[in-house]
N, C-alpha and C. Protein backbone atom coordinates (compact mmCIF):
# COMPACT_ATOMS: atom_id res chain seq x y z
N UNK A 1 95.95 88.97 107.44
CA UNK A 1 95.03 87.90 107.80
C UNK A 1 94.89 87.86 109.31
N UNK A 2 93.86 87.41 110.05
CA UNK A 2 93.02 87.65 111.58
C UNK A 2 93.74 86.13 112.16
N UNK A 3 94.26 86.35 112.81
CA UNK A 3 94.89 85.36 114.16
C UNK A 3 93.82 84.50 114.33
N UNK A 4 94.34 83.16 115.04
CA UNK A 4 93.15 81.95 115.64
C UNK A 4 92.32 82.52 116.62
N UNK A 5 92.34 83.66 117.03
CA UNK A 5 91.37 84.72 117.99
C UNK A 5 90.57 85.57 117.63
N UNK A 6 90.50 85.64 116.21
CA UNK A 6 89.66 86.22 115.35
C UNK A 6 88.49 85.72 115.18
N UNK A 7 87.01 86.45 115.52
CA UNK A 7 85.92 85.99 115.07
C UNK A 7 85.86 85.92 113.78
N UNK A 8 85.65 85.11 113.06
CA UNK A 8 85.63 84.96 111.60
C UNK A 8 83.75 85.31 111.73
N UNK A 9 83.62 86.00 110.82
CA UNK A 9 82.14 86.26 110.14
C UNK A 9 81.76 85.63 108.76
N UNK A 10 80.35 85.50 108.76
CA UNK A 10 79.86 85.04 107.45
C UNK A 10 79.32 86.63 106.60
N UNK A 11 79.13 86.81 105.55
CA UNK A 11 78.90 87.66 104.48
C UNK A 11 77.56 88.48 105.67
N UNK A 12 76.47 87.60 105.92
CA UNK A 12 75.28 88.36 106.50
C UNK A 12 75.77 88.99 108.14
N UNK A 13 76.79 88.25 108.70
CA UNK A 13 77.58 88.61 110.13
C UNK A 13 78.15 90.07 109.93
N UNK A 14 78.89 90.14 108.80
CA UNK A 14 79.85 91.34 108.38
C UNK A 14 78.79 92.28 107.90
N UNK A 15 78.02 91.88 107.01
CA UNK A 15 76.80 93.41 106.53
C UNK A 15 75.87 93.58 108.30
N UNK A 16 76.05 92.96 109.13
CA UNK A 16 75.14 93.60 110.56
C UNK A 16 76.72 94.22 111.29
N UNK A 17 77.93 93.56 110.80
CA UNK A 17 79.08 94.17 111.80
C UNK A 17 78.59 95.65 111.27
N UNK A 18 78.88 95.79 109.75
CA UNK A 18 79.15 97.10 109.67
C UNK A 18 78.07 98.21 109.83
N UNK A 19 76.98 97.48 110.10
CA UNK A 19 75.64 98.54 109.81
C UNK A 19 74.84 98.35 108.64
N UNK A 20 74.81 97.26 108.02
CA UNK A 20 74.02 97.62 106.59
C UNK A 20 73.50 96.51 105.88
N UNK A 21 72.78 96.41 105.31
CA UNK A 21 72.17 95.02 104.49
C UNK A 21 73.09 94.51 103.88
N UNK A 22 72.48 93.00 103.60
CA UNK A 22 73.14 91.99 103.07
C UNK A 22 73.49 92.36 101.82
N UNK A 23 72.92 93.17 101.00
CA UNK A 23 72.64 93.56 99.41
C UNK A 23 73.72 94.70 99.51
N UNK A 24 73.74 95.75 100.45
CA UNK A 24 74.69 96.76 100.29
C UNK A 24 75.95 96.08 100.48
N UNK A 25 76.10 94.95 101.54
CA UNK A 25 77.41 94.68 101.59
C UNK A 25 78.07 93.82 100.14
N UNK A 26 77.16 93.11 99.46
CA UNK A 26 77.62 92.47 98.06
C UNK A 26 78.02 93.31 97.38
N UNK A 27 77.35 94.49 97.55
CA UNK A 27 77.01 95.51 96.45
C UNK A 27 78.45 95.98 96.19
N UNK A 28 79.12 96.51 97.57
CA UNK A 28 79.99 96.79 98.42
C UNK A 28 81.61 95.70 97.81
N UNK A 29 81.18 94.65 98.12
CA UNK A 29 82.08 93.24 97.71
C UNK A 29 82.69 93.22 96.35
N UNK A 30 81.20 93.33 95.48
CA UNK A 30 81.49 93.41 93.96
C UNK A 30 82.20 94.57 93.69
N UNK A 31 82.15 96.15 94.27
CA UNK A 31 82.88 97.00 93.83
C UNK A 31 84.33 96.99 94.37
N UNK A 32 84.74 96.23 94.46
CA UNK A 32 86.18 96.34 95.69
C UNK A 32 86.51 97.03 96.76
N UNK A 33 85.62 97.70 97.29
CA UNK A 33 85.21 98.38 98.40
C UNK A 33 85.24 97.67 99.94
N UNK A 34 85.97 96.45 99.51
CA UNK A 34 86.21 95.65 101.56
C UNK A 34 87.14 94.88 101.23
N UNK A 35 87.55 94.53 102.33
CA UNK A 35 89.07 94.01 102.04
C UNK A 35 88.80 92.47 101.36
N UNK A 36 89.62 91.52 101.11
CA UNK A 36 88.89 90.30 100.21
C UNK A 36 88.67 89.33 101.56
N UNK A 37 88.24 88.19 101.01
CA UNK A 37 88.23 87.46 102.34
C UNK A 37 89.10 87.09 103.01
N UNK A 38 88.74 86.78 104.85
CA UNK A 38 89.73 86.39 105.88
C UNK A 38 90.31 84.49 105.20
N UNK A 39 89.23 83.77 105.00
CA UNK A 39 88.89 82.42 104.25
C UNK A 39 88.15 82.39 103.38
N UNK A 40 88.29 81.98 102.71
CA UNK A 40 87.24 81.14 101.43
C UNK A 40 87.32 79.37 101.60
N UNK A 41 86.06 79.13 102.29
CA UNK A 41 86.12 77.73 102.22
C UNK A 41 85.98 76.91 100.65
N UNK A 42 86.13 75.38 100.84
CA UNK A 42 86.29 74.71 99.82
C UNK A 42 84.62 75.06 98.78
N UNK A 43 84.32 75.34 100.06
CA UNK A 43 82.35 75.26 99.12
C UNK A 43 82.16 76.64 98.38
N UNK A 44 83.45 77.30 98.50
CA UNK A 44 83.52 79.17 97.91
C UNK A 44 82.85 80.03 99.11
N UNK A 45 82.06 79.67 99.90
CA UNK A 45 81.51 80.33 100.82
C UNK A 45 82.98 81.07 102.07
N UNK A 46 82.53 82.36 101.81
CA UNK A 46 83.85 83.11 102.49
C UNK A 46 83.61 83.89 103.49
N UNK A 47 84.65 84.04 104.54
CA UNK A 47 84.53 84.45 105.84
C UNK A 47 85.64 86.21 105.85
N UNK A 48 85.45 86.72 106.54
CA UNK A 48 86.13 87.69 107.24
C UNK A 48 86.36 88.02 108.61
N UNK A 49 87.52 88.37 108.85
CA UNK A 49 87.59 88.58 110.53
C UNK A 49 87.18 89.80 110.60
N UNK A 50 86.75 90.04 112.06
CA UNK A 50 86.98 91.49 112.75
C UNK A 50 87.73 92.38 112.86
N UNK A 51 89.00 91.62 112.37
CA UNK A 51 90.29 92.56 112.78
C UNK A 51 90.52 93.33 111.03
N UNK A 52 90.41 92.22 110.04
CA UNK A 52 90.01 92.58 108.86
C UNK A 52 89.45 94.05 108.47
N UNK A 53 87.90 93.43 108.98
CA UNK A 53 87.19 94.74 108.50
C UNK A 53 87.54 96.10 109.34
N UNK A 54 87.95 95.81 110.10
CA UNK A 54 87.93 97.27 111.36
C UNK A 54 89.68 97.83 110.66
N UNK A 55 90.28 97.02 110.07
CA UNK A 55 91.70 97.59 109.53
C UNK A 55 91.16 98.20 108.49
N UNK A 56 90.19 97.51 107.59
CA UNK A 56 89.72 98.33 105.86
C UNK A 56 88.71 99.65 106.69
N UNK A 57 87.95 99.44 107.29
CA UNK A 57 87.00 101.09 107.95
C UNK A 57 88.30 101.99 108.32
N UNK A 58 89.32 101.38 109.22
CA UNK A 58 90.33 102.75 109.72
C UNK A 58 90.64 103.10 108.73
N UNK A 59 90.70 102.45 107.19
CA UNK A 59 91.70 102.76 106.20
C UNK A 59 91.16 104.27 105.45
N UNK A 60 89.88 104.09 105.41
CA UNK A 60 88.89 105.25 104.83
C UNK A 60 88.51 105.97 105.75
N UNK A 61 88.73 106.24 106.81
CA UNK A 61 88.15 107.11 107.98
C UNK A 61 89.75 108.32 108.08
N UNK A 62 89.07 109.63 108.19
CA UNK A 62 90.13 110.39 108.51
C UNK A 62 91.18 109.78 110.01
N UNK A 63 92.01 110.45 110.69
CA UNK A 63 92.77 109.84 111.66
C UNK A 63 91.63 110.42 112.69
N UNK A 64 91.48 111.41 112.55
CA UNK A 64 90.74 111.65 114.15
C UNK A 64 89.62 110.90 114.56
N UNK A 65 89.26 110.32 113.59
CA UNK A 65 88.36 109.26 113.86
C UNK A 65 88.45 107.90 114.62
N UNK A 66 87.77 107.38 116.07
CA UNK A 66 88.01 106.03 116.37
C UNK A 66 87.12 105.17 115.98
N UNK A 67 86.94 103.92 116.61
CA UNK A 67 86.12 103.64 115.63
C UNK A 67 86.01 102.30 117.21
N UNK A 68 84.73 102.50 118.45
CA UNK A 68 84.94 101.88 119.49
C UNK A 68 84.54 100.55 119.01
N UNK A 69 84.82 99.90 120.37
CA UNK A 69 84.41 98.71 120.26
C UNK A 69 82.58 98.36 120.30
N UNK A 70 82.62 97.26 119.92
CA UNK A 70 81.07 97.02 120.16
C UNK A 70 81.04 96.08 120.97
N UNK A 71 79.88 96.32 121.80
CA UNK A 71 79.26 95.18 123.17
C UNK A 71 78.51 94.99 123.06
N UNK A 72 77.72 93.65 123.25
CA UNK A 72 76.24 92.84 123.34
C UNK A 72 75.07 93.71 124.07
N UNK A 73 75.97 94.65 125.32
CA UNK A 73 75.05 95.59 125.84
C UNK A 73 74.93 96.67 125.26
N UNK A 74 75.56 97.30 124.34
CA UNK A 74 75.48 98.49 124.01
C UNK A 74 74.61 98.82 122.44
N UNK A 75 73.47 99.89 122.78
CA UNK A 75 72.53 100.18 121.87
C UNK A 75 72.66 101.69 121.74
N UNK A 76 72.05 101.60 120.39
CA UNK A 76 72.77 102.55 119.37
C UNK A 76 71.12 103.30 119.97
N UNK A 77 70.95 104.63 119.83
CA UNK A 77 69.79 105.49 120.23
C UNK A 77 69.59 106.24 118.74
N UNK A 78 68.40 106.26 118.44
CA UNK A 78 68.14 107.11 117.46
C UNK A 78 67.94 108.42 117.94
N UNK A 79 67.98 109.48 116.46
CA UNK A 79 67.64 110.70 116.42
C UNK A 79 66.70 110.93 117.56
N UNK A 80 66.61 111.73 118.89
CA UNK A 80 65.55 112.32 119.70
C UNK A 80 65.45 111.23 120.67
N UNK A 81 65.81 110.24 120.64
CA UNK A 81 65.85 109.51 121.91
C UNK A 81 67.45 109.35 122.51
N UNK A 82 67.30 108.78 123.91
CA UNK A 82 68.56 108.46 124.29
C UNK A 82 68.68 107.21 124.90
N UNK A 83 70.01 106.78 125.03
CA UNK A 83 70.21 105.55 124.83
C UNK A 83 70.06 104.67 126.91
């Protein structure tokens, strides 16, 4: 579980952390494919930390793999352009 320094995310926060729609990440949820939630509030509506998900991605990533941080400034460049 993510320390009081943990950004806690909502379901649509965590499908943009990781790269992917809201639908892939349920999709994702329902198959047991992410770790369970950081919280589940009283209303069932459930959160995950950062530290969470970035522990379940290292878990499936070979070792040589890092996995950097992300910054407010930093943009991702598509195919043929640069960033």
């Amino acid at each position: 579980m993510g320390d009081v320094h943990d950004k806690l995310l909502t379901p649509s926060q965590a499908a943009q952390w990781y790269g992917v729609s809201e639908r892939t990440f349920s999709r994702w949820r329902r198959r047991g494919l992410l770790p369970r939630p950081t919280v589940t509030l009283p209303n069932g509506k459930a959160l995950w930390s950062e530290r969470d998900l970035r522990a379940s991605l290292r878990s499936h990533l070979p070792e040589e793999f890092t996995i950097p941080a992300r910054t407010k400034t930093q943009v991702a460049a598509r195919p043929g352009q640069t960033a």
